[in-house]
Structure formats: structure tokens, C-alpha cells
C-alpha atoms as a PDB file:
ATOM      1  CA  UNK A   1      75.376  72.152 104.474  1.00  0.00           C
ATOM      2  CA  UNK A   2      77.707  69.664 106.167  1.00  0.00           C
ATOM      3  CA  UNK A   3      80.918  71.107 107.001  1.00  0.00           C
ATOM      4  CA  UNK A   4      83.276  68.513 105.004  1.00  0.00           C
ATOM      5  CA  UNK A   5      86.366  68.285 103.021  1.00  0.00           C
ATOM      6  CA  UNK A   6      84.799  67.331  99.986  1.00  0.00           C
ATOM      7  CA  UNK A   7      81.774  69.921 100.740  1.00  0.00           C
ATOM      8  CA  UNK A   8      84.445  72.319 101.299  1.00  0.00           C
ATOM      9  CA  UNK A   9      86.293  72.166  98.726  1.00  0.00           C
ATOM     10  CA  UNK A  10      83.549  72.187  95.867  1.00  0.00           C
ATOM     11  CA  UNK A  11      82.316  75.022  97.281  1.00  0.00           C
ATOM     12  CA  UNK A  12      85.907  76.745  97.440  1.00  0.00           C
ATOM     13  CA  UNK A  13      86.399  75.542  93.536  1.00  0.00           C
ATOM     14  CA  UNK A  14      82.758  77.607  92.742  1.00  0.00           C
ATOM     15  CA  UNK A  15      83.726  80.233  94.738  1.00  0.00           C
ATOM     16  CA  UNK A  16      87.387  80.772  92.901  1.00  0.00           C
ATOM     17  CA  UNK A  17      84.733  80.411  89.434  1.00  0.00           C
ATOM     18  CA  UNK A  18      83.035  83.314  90.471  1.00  0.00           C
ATOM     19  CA  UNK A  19      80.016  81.436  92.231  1.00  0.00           C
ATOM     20  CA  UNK A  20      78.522  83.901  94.651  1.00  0.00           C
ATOM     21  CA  UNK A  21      76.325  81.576  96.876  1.00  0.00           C
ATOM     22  CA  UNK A  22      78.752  79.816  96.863  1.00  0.00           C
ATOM     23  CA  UNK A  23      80.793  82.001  97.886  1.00  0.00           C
ATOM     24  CA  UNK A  24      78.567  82.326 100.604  1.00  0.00           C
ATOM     25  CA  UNK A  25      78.069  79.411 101.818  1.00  0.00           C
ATOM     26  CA  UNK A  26      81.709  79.009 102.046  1.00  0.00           C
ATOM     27  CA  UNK A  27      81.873  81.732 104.699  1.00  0.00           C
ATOM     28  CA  UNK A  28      79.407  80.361 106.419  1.00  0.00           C
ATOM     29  CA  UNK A  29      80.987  76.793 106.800  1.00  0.00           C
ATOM     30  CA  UNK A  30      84.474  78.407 106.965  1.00  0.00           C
ATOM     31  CA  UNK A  31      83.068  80.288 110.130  1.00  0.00           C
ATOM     32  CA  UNK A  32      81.859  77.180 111.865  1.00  0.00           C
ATOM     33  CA  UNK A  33      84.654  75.399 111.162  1.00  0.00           C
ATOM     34  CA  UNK A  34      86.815  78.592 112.691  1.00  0.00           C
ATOM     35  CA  UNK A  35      84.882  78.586 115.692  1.00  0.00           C
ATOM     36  CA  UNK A  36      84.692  75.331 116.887  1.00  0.00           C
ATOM     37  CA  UNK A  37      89.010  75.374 115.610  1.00  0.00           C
ATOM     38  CA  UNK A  38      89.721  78.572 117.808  1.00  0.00           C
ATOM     39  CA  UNK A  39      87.751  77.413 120.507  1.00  0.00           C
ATOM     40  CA  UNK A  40      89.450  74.840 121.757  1.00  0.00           C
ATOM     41  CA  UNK A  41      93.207  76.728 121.187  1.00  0.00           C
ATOM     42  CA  UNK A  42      91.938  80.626 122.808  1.00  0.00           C
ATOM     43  CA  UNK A  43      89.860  82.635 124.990  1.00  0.00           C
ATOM     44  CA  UNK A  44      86.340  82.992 123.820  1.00  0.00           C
ATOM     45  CA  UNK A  45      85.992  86.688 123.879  1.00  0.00           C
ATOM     46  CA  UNK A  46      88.953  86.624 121.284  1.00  0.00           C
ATOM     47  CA  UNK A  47      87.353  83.749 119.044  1.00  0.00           C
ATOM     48  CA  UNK A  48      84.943  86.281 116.958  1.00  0.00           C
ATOM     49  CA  UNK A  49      87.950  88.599 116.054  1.00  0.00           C
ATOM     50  CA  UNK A  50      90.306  85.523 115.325  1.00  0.00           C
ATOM     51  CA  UNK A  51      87.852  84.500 112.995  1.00  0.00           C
ATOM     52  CA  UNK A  52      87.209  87.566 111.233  1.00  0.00           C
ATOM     53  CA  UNK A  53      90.943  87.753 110.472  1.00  0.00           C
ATOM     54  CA  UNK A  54      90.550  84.414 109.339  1.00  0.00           C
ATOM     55  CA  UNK A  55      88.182  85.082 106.791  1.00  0.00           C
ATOM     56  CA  UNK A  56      89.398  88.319 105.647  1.00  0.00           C
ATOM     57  CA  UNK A  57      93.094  86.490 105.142  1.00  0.00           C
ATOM     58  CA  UNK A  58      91.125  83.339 103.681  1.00  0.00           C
ATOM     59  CA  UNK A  59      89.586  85.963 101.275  1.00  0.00           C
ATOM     60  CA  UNK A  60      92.601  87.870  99.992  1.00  0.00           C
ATOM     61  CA  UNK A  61      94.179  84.133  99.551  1.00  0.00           C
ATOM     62  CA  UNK A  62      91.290  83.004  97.565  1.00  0.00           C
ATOM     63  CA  UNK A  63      93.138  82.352  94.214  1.00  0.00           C
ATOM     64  CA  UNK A  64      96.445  80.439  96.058  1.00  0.00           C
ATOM     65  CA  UNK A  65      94.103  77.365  96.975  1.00  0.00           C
ATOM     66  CA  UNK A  66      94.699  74.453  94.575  1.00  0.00           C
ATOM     67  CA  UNK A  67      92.002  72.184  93.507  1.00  0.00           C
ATOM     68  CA  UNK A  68      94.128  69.302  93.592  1.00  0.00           C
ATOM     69  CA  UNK A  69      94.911  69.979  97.733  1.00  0.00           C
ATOM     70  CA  UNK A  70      92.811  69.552 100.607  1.00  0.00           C
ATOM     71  CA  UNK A  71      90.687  72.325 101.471  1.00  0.00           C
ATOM     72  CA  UNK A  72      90.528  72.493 105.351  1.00  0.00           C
ATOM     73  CA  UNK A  73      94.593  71.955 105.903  1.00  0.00           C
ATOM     74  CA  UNK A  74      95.104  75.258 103.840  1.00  0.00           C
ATOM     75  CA  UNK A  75      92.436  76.999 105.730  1.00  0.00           C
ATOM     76  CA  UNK A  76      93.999  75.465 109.394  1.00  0.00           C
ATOM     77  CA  UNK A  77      96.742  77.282 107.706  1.00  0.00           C
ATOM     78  CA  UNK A  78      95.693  80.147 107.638  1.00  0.00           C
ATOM     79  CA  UNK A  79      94.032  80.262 110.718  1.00  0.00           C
ATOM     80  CA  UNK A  80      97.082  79.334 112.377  1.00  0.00           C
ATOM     81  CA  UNK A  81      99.390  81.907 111.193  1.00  0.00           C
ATOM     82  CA  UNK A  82      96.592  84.530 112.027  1.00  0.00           C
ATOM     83  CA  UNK A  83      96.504  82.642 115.586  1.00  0.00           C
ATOM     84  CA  UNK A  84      99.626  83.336 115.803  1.00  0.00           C
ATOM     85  CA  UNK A  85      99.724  86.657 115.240  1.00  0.00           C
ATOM     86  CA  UNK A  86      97.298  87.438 117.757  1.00  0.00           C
ATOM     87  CA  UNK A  87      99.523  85.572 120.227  1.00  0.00           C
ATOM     88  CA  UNK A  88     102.626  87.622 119.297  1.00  0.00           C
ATOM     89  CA  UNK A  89     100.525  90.879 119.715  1.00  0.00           C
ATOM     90  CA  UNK A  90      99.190  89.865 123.068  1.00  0.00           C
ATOM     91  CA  UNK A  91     102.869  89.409 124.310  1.00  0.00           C
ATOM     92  CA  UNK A  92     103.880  92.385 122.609  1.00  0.00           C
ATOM     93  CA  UNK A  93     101.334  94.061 124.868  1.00  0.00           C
ATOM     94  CA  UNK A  94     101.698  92.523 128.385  1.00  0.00           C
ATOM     95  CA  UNK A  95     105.734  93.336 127.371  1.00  0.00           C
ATOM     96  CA  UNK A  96     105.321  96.603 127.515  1.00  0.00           C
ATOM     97  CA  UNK A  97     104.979  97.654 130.580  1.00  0.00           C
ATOM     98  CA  UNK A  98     103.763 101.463 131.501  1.00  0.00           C
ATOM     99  CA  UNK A  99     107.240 102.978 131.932  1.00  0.00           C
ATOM    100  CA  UNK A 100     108.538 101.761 128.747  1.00  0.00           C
ATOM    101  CA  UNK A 101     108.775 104.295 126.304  1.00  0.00           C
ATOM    102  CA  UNK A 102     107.397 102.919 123.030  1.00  0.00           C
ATOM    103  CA  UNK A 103     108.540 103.827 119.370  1.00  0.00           C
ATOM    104  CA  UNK A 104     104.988 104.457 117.668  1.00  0.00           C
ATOM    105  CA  UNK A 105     103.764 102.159 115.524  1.00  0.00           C
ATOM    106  CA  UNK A 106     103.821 104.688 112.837  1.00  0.00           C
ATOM    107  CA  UNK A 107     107.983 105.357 112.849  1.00  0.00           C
ATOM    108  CA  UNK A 108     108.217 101.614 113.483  1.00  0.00           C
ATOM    109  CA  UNK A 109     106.445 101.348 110.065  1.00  0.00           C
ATOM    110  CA  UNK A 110     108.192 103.971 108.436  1.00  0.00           C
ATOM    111  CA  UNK A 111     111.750 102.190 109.414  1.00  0.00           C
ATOM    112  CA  UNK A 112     111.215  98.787 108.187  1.00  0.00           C
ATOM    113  CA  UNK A 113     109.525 100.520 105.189  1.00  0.00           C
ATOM    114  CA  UNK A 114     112.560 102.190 104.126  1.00  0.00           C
ATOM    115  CA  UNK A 115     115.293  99.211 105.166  1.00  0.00           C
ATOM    116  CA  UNK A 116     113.189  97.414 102.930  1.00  0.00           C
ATOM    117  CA  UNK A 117     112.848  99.858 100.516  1.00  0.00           C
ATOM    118  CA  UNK A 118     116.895  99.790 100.354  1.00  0.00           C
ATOM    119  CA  UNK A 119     117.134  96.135 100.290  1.00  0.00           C
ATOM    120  CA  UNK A 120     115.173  95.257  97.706  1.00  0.00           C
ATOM    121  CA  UNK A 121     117.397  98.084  95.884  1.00  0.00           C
ATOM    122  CA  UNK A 122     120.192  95.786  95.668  1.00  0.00           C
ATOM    123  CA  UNK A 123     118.593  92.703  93.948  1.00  0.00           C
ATOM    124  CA  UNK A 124     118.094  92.816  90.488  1.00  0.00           C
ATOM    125  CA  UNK A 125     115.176  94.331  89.256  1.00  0.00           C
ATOM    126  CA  UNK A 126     112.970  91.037  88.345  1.00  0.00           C
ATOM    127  CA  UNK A 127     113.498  89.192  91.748  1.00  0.00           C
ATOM    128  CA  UNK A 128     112.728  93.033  93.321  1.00  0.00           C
ATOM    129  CA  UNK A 129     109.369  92.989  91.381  1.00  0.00           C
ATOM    130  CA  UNK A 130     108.209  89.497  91.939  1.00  0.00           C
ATOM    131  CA  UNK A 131     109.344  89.679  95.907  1.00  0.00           C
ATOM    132  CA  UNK A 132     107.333  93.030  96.163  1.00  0.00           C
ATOM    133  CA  UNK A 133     104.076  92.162  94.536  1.00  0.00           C
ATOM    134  CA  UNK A 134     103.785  88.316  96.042  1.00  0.00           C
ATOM    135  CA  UNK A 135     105.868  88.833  99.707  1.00  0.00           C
ATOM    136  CA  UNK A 136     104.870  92.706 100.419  1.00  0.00           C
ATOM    137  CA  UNK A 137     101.592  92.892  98.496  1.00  0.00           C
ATOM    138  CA  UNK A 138     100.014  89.702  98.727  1.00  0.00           C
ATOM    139  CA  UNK A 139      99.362  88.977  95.466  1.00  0.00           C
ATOM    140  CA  UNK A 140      99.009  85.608  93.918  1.00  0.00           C
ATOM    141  CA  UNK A 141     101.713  84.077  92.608  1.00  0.00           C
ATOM    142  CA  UNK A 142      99.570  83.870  88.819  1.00  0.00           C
ATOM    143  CA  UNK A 143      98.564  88.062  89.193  1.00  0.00           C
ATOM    144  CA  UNK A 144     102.334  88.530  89.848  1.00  0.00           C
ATOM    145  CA  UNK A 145     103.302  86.550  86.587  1.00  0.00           C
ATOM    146  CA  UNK A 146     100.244  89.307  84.939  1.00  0.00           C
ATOM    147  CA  UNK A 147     101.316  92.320  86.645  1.00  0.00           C
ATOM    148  CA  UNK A 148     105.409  91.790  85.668  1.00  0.00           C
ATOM    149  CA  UNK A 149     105.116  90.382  82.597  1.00  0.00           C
ATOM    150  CA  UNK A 150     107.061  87.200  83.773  1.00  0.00           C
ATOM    151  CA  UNK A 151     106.296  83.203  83.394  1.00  0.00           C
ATOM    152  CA  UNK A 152     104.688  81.823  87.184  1.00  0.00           C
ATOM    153  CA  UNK A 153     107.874  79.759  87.080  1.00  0.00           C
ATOM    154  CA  UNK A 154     109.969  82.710  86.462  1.00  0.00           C
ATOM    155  CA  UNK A 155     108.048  84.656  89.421  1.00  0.00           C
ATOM    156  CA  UNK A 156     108.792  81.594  92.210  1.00  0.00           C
ATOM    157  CA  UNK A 157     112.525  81.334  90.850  1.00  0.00           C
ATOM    158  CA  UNK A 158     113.019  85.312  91.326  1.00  0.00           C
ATOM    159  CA  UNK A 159     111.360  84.302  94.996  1.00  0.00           C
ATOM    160  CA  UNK A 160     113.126  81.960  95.810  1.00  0.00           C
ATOM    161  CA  UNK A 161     116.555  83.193  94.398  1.00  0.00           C
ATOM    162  CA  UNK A 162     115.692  87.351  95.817  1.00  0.00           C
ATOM    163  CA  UNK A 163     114.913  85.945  99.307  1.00  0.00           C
ATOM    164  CA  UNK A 164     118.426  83.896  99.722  1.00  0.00           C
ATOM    165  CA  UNK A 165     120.025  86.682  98.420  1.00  0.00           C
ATOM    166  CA  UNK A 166     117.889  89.251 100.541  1.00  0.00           C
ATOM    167  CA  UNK A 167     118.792  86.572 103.934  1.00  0.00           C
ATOM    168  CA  UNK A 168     122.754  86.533 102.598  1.00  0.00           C
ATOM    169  CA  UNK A 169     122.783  90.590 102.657  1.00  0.00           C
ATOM    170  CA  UNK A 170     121.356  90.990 106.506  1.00  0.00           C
ATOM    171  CA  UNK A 171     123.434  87.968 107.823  1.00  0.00           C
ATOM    172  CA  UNK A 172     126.493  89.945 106.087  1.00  0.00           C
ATOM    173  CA  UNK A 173     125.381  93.075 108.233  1.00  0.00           C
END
């Protein structure tokens, strides 16, 4: 199959039906597509790994995409933020040099777990729940509205509203 917006994007709108070869044969473009995008922005022994990432994040995204948007400049999104990230971890790593004591990944986890934990303590419950299951957990904003009982609209207001509030209580620290 060509690899095409409008190809694209009919087979992201089966695949989001349930459509397995479609599915499929989304991947298959998607990685293509990835390749030839990394390619020209990394070094090739990274390219493969980028572009796993890329898919996996593409997957666990798969209900966000609107039919009614462009296909390839939400998955350049994604690819870019996962880009990104690789970049950031790379100069984490040549940071740290081999006399630099470390905090393990593990505490470092625990820590922002629980500051967190605490913050999201003093929002109100509702923008708590609707911040955790979309921002922390990844899920769509249309599960969210499922899983807390909440309209969609109701779920990007909490958002919106528990993030300013969240930002107002760490610039007051």
C-alpha cells in the first residue's frame, strides 16, 4: 500500500473499528513512514528502537486520533515527543559522569510518586480523578469520562482547571 494521508488515515479509522488487517497494515506503513522520519533527524543504530517506541506510544494513543484530523501530523507527533525523549535520556547519560553519585532510578520514582501523590491530594476530588486517569495513566479522554462517571467535557474542564491549580500550588512553593 502507498504510504499516504488519505491511505493512512482510512486505515487508522478501520483500525480504531476494530479492523485487524487493518490494523496491520497500519503498522506496517506507520513503520516506513517512521523510518525514513527518524532517519534523517538520528543515528541509525537508534532508528529501530525510536520506532518501536513510536508504535507502542501510537498504539496506546489509538482512540485520541480524530477522523476529522490529519493522520500523519498526529503520528509526527508522536514520534517527536518520543524523539525527544530519547534525546533527553542520551544527555541524561553523557551528564553523568563516573564520579557522580546517582539517586537510583527506583527512589527517583518513588519521590515524584509520592509529591504527586500529595498534590493531587489538594485538588478536589473530580479534577484529582480526571488528571490521574488521562495525565498519569494515559487513558483517553472518552475511557476517563467511562471510568469516573463524568461528561468528556466535564473530564477536559477538571484538566484544564486541576493542572492551573496543580502549576499555582508548586510556583507558591
Amino acid at each position: 500500500m502507498s504510504i499516504d494521508e488519505p491511505s493512512l488515515a482510512r486505515l487508522m479509522a478501520a483500525s480504531q473499528r476494530g479492523d485487524r488487517a487493518a490494523y496491520r497494515a497500519l503498522l506496517v506503513d506507520s513503520r516506513q513512514w517512521l523510518t525514513r522520519y527518524f532517519a534523517r533527524r538520528i543515528a541509525a543504530h537508534h532508528i529501530d528502537d525510536l520506532v518501536q517506541e513510536t508504535l507502542v506510544s501510537m498504539h496506546r494513543k489509538l482512540a485520541t486520533w480524530d477522523s476529522g484530523r490529519a493522520f500523519l501530523p498526529w503520528l509526527a507527533a508522536i514520534a517527536r515527543y518520543r524523539w525527544i525523549d530519547m534525546l533527553r535520556r542520551q544527555r541524561d547519560e553523557a551528564e553523568l559522569g563516573d564520579n557522580d553519585a546517582a539517586v537510583g532510578a527506583e527512589d527517583e520514582a518513588v519521590h515524584a510518586k509520592l509529591s504527586i501523590d500529595h498534590l493531587l491530594t489538594l485538588l478536589p476530588p473530580g479534577q484529582a480523578q480526571a488528571i490521574t486517569l488521562v495525565k498519569i495513566e494515559g487513558a483517553s479522554i472518552a475511557e476517563a469520562s467511562k471510568i469516573s462517571g463524568q461528561s468528556e467535557s466535564l473530564v477536559k474542564v477538571n484538566i484544564h482547571r486541576g493542572l492551573k491549580k496543580l502549576a499555582e500550588l508548586i510556583e507558591s512553593e
